[in-house]
C-alpha atoms as a PDB file:
ATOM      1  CA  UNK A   1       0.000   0.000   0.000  1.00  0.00           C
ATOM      2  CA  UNK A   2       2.732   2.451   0.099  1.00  0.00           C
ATOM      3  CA  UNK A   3       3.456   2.438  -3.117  1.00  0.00           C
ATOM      4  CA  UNK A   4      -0.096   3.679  -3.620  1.00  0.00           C
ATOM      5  CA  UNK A   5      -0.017   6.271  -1.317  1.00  0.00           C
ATOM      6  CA  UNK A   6       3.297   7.586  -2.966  1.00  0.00           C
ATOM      7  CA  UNK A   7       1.150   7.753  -6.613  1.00  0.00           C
ATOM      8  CA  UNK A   8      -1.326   9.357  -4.945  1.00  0.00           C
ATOM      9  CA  UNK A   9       1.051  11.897  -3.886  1.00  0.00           C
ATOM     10  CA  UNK A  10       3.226  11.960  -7.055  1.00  0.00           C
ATOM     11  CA  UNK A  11       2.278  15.355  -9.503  1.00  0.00           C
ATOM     12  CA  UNK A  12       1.522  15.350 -13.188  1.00  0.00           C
ATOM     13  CA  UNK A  13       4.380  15.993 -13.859  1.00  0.00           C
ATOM     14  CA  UNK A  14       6.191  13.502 -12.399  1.00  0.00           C
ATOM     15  CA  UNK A  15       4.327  10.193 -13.328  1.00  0.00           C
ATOM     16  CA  UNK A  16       6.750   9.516 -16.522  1.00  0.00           C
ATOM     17  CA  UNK A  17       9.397   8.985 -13.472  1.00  0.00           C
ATOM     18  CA  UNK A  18       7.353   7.092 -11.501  1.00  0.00           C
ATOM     19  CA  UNK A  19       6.559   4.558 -14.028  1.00  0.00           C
ATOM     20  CA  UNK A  20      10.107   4.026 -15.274  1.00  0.00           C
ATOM     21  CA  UNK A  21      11.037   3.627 -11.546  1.00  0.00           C
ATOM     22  CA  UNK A  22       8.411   1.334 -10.202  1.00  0.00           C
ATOM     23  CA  UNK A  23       6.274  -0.002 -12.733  1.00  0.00           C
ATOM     24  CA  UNK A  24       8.303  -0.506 -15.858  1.00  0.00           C
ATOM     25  CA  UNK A  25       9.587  -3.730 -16.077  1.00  0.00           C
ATOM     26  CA  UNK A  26      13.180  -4.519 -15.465  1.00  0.00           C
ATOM     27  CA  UNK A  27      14.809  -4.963 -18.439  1.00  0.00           C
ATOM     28  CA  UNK A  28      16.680  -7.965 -17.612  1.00  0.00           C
ATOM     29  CA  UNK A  29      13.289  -9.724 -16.122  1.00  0.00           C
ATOM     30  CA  UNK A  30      11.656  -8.988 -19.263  1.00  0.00           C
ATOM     31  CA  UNK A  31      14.104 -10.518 -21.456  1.00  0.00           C
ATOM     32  CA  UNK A  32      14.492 -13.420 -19.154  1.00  0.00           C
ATOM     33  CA  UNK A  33      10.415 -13.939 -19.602  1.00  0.00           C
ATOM     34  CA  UNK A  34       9.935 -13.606 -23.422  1.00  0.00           C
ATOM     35  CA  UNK A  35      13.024 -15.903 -23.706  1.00  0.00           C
ATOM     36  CA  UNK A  36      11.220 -18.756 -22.195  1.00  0.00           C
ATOM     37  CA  UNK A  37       7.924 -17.879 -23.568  1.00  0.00           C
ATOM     38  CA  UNK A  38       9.834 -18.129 -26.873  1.00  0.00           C
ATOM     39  CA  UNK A  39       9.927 -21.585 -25.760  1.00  0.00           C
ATOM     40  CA  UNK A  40       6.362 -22.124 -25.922  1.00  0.00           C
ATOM     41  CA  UNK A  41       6.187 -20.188 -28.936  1.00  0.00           C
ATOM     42  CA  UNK A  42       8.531 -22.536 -30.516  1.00  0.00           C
ATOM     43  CA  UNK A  43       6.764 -25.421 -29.442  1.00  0.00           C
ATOM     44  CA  UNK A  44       3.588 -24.352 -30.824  1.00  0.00           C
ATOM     45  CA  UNK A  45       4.700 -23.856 -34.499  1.00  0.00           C
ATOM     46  CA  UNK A  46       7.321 -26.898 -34.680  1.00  0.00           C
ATOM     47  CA  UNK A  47       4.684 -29.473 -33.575  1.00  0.00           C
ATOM     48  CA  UNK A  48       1.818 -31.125 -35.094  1.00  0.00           C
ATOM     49  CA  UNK A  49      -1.333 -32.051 -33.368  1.00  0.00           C
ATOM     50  CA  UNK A  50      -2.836 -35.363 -34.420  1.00  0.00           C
ATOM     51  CA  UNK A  51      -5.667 -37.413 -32.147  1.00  0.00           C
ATOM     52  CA  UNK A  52      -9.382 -38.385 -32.738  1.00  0.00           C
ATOM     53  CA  UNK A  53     -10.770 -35.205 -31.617  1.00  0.00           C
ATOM     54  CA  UNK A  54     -13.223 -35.249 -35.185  1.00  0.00           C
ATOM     55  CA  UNK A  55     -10.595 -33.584 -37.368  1.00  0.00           C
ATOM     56  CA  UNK A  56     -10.027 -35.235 -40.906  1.00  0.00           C
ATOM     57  CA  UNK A  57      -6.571 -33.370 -41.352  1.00  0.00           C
ATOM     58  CA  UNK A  58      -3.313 -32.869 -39.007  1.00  0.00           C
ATOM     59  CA  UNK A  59      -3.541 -29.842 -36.565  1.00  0.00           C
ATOM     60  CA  UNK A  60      -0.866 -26.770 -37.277  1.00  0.00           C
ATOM     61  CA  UNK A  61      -0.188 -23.872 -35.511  1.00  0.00           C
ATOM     62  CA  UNK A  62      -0.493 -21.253 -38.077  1.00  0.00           C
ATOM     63  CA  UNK A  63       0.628 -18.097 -36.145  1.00  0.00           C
ATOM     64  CA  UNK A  64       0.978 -17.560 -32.458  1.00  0.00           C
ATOM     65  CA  UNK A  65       0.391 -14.103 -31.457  1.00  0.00           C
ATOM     66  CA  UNK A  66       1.782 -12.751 -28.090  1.00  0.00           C
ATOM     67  CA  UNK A  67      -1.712 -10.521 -26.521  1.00  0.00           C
ATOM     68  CA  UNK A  68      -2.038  -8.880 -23.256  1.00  0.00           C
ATOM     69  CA  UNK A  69       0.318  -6.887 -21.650  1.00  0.00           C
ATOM     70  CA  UNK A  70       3.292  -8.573 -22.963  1.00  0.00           C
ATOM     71  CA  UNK A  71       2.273  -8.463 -25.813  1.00  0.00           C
ATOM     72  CA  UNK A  72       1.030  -4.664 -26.562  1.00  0.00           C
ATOM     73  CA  UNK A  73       3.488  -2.953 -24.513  1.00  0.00           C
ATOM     74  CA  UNK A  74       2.042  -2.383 -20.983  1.00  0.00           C
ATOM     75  CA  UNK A  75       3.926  -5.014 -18.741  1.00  0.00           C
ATOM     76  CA  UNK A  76       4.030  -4.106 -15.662  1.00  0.00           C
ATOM     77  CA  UNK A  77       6.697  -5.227 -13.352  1.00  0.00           C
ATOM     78  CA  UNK A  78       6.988  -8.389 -11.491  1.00  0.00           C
ATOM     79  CA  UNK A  79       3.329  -9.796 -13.401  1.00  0.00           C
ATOM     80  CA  UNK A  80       4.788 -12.677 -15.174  1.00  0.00           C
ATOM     81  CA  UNK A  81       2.013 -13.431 -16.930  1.00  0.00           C
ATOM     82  CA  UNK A  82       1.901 -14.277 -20.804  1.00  0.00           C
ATOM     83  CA  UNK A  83      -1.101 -14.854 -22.994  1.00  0.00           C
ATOM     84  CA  UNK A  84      -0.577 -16.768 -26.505  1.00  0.00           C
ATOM     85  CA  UNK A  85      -3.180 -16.886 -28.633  1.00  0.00           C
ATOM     86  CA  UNK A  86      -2.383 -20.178 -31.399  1.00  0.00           C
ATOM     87  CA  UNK A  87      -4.349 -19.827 -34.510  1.00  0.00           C
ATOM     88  CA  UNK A  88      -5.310 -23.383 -36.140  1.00  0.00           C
ATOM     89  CA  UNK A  89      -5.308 -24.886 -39.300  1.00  0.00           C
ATOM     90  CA  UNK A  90      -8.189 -26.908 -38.453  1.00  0.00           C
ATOM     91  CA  UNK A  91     -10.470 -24.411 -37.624  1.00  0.00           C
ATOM     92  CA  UNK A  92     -12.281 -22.996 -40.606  1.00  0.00           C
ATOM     93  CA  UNK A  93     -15.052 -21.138 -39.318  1.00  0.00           C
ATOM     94  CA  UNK A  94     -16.518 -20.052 -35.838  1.00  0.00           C
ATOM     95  CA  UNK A  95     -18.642 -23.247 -35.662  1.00  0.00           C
ATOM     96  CA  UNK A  96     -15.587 -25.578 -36.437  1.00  0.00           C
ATOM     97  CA  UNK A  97     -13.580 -23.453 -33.501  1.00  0.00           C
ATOM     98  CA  UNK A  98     -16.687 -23.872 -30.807  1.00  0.00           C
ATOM     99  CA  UNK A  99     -16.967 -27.293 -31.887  1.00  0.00           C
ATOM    100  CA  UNK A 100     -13.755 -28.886 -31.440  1.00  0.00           C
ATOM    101  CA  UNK A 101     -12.059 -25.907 -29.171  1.00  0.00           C
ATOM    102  CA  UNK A 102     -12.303 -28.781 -25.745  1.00  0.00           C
ATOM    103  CA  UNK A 103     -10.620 -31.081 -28.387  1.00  0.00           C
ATOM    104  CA  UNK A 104      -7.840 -29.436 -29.409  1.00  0.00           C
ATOM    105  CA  UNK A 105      -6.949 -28.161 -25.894  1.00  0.00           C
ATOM    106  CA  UNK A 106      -6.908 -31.498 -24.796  1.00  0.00           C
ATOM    107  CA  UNK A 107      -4.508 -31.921 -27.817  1.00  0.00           C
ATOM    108  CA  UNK A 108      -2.178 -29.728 -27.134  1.00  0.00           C
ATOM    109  CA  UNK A 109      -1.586 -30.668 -22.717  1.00  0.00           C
ATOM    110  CA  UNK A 110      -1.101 -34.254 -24.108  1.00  0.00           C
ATOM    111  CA  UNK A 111       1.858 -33.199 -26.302  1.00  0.00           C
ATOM    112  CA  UNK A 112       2.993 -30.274 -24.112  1.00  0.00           C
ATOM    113  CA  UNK A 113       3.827 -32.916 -21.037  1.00  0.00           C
ATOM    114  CA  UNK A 114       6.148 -34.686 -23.990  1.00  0.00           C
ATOM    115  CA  UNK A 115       8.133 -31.548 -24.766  1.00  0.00           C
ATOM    116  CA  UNK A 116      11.498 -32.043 -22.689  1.00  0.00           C
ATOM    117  CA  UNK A 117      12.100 -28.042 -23.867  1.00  0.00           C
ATOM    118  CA  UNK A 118       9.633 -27.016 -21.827  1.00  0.00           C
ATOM    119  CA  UNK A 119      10.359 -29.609 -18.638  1.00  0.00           C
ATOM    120  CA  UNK A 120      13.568 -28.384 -18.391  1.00  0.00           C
ATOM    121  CA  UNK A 121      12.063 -24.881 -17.762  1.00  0.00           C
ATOM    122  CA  UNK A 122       9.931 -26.777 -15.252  1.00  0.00           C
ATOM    123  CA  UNK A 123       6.477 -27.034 -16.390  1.00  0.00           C
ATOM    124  CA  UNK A 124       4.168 -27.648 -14.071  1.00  0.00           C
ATOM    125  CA  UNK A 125       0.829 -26.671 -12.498  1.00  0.00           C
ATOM    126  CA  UNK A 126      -0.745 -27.630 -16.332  1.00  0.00           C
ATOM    127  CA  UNK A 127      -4.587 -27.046 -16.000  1.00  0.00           C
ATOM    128  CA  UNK A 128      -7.736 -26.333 -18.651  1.00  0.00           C
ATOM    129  CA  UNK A 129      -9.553 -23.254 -17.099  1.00  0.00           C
ATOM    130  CA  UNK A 130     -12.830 -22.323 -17.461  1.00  0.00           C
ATOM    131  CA  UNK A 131     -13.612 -19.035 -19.994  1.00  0.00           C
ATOM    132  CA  UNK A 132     -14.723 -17.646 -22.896  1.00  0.00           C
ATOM    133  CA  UNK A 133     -13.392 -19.665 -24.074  1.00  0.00           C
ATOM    134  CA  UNK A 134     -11.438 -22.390 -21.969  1.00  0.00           C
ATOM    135  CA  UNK A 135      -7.722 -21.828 -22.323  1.00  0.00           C
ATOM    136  CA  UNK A 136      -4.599 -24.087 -21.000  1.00  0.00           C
ATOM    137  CA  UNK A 137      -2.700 -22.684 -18.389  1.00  0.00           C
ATOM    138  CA  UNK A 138       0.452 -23.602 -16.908  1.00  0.00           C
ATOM    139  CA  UNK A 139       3.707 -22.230 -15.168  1.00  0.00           C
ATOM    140  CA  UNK A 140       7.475 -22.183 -16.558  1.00  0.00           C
ATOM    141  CA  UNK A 141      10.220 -20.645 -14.770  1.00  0.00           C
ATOM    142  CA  UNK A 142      13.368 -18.448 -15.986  1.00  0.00           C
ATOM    143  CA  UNK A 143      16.252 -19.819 -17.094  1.00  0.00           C
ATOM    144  CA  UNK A 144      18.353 -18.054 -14.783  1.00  0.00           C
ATOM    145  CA  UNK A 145      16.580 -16.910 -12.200  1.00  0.00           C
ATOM    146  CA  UNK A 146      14.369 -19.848 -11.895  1.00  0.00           C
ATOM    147  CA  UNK A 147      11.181 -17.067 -11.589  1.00  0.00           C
ATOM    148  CA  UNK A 148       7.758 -18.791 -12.287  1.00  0.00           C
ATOM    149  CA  UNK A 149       5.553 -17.360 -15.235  1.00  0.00           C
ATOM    150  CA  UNK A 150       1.934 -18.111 -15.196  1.00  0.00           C
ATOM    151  CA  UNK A 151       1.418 -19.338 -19.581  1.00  0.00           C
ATOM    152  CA  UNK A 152      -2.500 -18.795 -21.345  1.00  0.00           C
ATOM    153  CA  UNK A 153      -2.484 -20.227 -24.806  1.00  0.00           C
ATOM    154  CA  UNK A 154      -5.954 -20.250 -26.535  1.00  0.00           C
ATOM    155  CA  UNK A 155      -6.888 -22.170 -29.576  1.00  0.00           C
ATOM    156  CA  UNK A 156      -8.416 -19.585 -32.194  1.00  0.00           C
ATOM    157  CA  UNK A 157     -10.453 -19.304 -35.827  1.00  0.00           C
ATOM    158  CA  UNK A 158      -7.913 -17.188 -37.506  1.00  0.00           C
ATOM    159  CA  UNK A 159     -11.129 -15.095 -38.822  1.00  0.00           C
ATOM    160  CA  UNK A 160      -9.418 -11.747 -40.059  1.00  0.00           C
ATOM    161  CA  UNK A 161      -6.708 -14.206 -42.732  1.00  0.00           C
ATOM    162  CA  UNK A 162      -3.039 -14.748 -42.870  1.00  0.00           C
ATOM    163  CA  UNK A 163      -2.247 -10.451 -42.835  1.00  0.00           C
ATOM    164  CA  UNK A 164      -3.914  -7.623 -40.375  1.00  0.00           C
ATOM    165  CA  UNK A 165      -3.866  -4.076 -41.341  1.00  0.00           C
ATOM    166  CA  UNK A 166      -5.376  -1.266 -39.431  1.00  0.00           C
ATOM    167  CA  UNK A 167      -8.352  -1.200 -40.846  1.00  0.00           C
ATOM    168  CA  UNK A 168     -11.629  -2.447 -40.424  1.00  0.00           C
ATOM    169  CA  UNK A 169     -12.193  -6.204 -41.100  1.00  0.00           C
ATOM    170  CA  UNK A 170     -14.898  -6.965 -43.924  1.00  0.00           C
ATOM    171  CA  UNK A 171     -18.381  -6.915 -43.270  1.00  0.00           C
ATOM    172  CA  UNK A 172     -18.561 -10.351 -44.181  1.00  0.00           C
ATOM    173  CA  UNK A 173     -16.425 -11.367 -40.934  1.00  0.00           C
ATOM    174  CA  UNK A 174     -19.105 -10.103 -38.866  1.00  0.00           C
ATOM    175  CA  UNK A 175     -21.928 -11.507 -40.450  1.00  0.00           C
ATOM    176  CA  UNK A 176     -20.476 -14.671 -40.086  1.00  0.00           C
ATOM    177  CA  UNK A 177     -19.483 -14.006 -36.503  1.00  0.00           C
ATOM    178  CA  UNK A 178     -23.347 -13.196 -35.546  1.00  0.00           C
ATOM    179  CA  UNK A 179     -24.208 -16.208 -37.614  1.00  0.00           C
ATOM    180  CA  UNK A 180     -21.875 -18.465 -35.137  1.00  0.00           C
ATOM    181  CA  UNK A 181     -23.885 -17.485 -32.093  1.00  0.00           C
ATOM    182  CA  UNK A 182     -21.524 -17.648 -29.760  1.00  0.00           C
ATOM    183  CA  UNK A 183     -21.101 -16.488 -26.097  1.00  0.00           C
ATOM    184  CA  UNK A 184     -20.268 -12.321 -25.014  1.00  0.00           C
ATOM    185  CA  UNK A 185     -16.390 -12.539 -25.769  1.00  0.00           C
ATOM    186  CA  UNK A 186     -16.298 -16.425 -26.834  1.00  0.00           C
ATOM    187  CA  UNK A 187     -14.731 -15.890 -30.483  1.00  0.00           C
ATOM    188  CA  UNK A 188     -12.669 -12.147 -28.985  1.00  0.00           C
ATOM    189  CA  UNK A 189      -9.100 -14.864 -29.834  1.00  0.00           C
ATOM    190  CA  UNK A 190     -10.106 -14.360 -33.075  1.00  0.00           C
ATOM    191  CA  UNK A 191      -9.741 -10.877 -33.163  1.00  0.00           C
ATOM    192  CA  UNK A 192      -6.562 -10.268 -30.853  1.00  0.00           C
ATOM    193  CA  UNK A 193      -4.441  -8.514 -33.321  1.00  0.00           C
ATOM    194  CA  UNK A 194      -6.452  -6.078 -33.848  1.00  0.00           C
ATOM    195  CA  UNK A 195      -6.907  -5.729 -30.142  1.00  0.00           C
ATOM    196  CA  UNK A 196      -3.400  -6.357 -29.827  1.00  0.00           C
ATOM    197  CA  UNK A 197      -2.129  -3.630 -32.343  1.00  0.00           C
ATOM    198  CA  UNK A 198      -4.966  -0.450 -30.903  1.00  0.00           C
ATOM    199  CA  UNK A 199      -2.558  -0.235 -28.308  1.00  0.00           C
ATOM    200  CA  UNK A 200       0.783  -1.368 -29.021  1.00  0.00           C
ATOM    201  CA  UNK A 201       1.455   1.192 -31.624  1.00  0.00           C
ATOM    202  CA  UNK A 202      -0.281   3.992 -29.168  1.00  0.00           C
ATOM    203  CA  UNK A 203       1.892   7.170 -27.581  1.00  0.00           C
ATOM    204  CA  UNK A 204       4.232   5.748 -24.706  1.00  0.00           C
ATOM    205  CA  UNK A 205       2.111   8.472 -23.011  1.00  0.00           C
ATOM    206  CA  UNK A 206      -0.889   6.271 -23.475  1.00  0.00           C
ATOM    207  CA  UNK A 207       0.612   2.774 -22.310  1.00  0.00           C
ATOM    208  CA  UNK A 208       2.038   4.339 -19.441  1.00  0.00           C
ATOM    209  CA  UNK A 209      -1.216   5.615 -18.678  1.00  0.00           C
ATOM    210  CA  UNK A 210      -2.479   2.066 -18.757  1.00  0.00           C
ATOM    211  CA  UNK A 211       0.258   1.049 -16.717  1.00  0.00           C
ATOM    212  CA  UNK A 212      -0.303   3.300 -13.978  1.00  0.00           C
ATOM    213  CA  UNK A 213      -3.635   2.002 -14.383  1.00  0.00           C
ATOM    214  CA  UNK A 214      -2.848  -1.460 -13.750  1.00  0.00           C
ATOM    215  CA  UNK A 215      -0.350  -0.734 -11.226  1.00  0.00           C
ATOM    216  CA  UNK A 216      -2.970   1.227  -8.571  1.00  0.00           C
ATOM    217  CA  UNK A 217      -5.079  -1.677  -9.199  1.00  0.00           C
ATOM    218  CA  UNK A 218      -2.655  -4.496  -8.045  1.00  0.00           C
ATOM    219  CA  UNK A 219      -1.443  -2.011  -5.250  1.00  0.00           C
ATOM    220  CA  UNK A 220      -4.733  -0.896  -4.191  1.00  0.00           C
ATOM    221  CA  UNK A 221      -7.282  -3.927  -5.081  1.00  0.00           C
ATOM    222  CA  UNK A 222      -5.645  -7.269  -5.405  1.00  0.00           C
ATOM    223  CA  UNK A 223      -6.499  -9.713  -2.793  1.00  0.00           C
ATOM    224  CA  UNK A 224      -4.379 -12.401  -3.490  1.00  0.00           C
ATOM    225  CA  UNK A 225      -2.216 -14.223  -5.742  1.00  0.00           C
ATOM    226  CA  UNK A 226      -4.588 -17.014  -7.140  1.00  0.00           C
ATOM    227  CA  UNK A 227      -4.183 -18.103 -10.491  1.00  0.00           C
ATOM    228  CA  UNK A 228      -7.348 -16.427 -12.687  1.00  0.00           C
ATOM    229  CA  UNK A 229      -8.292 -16.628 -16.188  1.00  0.00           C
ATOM    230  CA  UNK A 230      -6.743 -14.480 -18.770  1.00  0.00           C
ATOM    231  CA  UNK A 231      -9.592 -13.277 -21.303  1.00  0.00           C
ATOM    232  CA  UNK A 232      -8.459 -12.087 -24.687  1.00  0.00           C
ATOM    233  CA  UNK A 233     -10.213  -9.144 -25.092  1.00  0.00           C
ATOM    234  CA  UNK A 234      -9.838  -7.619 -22.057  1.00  0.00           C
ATOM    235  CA  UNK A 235     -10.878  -4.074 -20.598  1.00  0.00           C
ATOM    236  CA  UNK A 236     -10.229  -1.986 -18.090  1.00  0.00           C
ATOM    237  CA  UNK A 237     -13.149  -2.685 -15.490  1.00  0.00           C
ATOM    238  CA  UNK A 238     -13.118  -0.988 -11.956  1.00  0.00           C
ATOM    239  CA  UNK A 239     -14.814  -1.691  -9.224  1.00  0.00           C
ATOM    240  CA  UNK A 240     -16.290  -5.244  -8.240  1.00  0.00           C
ATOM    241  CA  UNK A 241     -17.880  -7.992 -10.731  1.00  0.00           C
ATOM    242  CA  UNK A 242     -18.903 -11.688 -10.409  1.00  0.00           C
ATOM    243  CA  UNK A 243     -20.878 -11.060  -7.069  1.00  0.00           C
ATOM    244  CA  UNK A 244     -20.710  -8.992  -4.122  1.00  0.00           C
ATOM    245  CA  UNK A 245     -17.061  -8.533  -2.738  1.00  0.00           C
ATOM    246  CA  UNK A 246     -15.432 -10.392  -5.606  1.00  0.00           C
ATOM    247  CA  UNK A 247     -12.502  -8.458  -7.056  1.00  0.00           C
ATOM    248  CA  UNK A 248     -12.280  -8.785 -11.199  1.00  0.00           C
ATOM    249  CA  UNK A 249      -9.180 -10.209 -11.838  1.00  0.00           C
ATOM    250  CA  UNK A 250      -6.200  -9.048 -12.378  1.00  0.00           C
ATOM    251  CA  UNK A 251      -5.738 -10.411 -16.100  1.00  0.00           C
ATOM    252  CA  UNK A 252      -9.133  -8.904 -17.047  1.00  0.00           C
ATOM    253  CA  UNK A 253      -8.408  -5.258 -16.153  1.00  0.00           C
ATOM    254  CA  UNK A 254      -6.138  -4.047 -18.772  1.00  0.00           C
ATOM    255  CA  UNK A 255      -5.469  -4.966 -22.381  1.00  0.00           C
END
């Protein structure tokens, strides 16, 4: 709580210090985490995902996109953790993604216990969460330091193709996205880069506002240290949610 009290106290003028002393990530943690989430990464797009889950072809990563605040910019220190978001080659529509999305979760845990890359980083604690959508979750530590770091990868429709620009997606994405019926926020994987890129090419201005943001949260609001669900697509949402007294976690406040 001190820390809280001292950005309550800090001017306008001084936040850009403030950040860069106590929120910014340390350089040398940062690198330490994206190398072993490069691990992961590497994993994803070297292996291929065969099993009777209903699929008539092999399962390929097609591009795995690093979201949240790892991924945009706004890492704040000491949160180590990453959300991955693997787009499939089976998936060929929002139906075909609802459909087999248990499936190819299941897929991947079986072949991510095999990978001796990623038990020599120490994978453990491997678990599918509850969402929308379900995701795997499970922790890896730095090579050096040995420093755990909580891992999301989703399974998702690559809706928006093989390239994202800027601009809006084509009518014709949405349509079919209405058409798929799917829960608030179910198919938001799908549509992570765009998410992704709103903020990471923002001012520094802006993603330090965001991680100021963040920060007073975790200072001021966090209640403990268990393990929640990282949404893609997430928001900044004060206050309480899921029921009286029930803080929103962490991974849900901040893009």
């Amino acid at each position: 709580m001190a820390l809280t009290r001292e950005l309550y106290a800090t001017p306008a003028s001084r936040l850009d210090s403030f950040v860069a002393q106590w929120v910014q990530p340390y350089q040398e943690q940062k690198v330490e985490v994206l190398e072993a989430v490069q691990t992961v990464q590497q994993f994803l797009r070297e292996e291929h995902f065969e099993g009777d889950c209903g699929l008539d072809e092999k399962v390929r990563v097609l591009k795995v996109l690093k979201v949240g605040s790892f991924g945009n910019g706004t890492a704040v220190r000491n949160n180590l953790e990453v959300e991955l978001v693997a787009f499939l080659s089976c998936f060929h529509s929002f139906q075909q993604e609802a459909k087999h999305h248990q499936d190819i979760l299941s897929l991947i845990w079986k072949k991510l216990l095999c990978c001796q890359d990623l038990l020599a980083l120490g994978l453990k604690d491997v678990e599918i969460t509850q969402g929308d959508p379900d995701a795997l979750v499970f922790t890896i530590e730095t090579r050096r330091t040995a420093e755990p770091i909580t891992v999301t990868i989703v399974p998702a429709y690559r809706a928006l193709g093989p390239s994202v620009s800027n601009t809006q997606p084509h009518p014709e994405v949405y349509v079919s996205l209405i058409e798929a019926q799917g829960y608030p926020g179910y198919f938001s994987p799908s549509f992570s880069e765009l998410q992704r890129n709103f903020v990471k090419y923002r001012p520094t201005k802006l993603k330090s506002l965001l991680r100021l943001v963040k920060h007073w949260y975790l200072q001021a609001h966090h209640l403990g240290s268990g393990r929640s669900h990282p949404q893609c697509g997430r928001r900044i949402q004060m206050g309480h949610s899921r029921g009286e007294g029930l803080p929103v976690p962490e991974t849900e406040l901040l893009l």
